[in-house]
C-alpha atoms as a PDB file:
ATOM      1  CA  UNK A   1     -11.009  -6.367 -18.504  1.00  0.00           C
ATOM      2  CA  UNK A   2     -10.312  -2.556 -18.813  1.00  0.00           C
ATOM      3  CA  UNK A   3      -6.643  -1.243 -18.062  1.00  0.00           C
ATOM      4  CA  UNK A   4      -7.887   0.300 -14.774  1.00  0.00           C
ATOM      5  CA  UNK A   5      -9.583  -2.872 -13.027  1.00  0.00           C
ATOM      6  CA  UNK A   6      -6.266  -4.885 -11.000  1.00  0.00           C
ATOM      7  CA  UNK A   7      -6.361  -8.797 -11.686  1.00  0.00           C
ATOM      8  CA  UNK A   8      -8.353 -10.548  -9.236  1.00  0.00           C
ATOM      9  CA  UNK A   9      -5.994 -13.527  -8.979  1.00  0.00           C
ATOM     10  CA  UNK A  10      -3.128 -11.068  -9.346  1.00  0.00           C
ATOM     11  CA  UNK A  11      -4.728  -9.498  -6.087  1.00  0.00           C
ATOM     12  CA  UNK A  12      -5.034 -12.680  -4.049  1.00  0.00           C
ATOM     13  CA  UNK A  13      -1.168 -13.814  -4.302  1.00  0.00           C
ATOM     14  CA  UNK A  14       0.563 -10.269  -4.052  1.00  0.00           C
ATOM     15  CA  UNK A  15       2.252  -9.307  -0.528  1.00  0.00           C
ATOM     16  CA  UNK A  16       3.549  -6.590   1.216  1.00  0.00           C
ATOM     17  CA  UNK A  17       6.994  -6.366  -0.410  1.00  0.00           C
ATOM     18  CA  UNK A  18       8.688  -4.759   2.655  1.00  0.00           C
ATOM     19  CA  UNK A  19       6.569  -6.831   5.729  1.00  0.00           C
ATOM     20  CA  UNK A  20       5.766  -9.863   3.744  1.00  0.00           C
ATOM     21  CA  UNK A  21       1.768  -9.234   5.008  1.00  0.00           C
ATOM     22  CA  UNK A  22      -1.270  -9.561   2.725  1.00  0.00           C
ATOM     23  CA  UNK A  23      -2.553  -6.673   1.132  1.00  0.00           C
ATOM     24  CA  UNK A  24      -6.421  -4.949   1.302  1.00  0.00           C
ATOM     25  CA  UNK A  25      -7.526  -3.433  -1.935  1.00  0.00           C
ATOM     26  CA  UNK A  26      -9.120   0.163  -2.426  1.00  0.00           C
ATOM     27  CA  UNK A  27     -10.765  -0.141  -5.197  1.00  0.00           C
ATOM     28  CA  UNK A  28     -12.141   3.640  -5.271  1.00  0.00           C
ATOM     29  CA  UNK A  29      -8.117   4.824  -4.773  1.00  0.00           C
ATOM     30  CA  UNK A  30      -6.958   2.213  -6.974  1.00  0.00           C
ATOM     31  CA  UNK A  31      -4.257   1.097  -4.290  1.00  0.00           C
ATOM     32  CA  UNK A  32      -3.243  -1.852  -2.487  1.00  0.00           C
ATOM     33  CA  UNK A  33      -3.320  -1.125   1.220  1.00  0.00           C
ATOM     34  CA  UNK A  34      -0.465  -2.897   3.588  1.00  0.00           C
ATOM     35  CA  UNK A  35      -1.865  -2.058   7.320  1.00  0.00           C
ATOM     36  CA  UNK A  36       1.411  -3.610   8.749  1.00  0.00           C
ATOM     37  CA  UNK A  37       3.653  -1.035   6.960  1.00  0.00           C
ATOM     38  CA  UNK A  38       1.385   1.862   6.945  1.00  0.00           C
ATOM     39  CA  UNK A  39       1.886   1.765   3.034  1.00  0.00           C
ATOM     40  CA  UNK A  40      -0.188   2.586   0.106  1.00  0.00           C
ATOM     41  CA  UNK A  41       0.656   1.131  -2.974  1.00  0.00           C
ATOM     42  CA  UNK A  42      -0.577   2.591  -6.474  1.00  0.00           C
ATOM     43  CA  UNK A  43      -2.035   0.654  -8.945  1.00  0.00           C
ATOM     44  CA  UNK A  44      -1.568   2.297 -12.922  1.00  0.00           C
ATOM     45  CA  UNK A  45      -3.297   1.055 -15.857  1.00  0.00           C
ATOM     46  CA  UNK A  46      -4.316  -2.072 -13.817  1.00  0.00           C
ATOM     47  CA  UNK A  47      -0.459  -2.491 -13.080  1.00  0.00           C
ATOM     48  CA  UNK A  48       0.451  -2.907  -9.250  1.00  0.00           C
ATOM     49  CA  UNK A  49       3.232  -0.947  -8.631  1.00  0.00           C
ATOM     50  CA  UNK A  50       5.022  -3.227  -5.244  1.00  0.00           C
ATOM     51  CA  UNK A  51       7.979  -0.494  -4.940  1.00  0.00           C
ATOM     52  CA  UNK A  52       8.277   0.795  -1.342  1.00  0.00           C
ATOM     53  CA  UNK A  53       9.488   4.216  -3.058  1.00  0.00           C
ATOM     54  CA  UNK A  54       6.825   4.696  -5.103  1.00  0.00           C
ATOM     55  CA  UNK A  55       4.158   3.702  -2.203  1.00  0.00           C
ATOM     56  CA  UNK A  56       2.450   6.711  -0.315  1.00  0.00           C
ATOM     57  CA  UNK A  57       2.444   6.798   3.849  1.00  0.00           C
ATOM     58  CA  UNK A  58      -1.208   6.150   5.170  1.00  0.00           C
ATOM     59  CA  UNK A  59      -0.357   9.275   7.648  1.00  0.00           C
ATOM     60  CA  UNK A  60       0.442  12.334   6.457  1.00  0.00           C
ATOM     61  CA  UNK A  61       1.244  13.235  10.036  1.00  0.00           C
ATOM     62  CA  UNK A  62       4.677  12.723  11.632  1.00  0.00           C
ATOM     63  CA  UNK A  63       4.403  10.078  14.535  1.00  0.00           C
ATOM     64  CA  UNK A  64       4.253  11.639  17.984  1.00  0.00           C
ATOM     65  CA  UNK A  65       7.697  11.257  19.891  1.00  0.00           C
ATOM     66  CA  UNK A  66       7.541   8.366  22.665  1.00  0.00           C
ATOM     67  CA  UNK A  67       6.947  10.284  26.081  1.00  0.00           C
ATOM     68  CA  UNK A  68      10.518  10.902  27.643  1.00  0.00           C
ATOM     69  CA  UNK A  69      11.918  11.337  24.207  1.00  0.00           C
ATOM     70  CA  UNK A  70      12.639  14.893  22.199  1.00  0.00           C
ATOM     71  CA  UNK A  71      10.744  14.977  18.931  1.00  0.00           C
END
């Protein structure tokens, strides 16, 4: 298997280390995707890295305020 491929079994047990939710993998990014925490998480020389600091916001773009509420 070559270092930049993620482990196919590894893939199917791994969860969301800060929701608990199951992951979707981007294969093209190399990243494990956790919709429930609007996370991104890399994967390096086939190596999952599960650390909500190291994991990259989905948006870019700050949230809009709730209406009746001051950004």
């Amino acid at each position: 298997m070559p270092p930049t491929t993620a482990d196919p079994k590894l893939l199917e047990v791994l969860v969301c280390p800060l929701t608990k939710a199951t992951l979707r993998y981007d294969a093209e990014a190399q990243e494990l995707i956790s919709d429930a925490a609007q996370l991104a998480f890399p994967i390096r020389d086939g190596i999952p890295i599960m650390l909500v600091d190291e994991a990259r916001p989905l948006s870019d773009e700050p949230k809009p305020a709730p209406p009746g509420q001051l950004p």
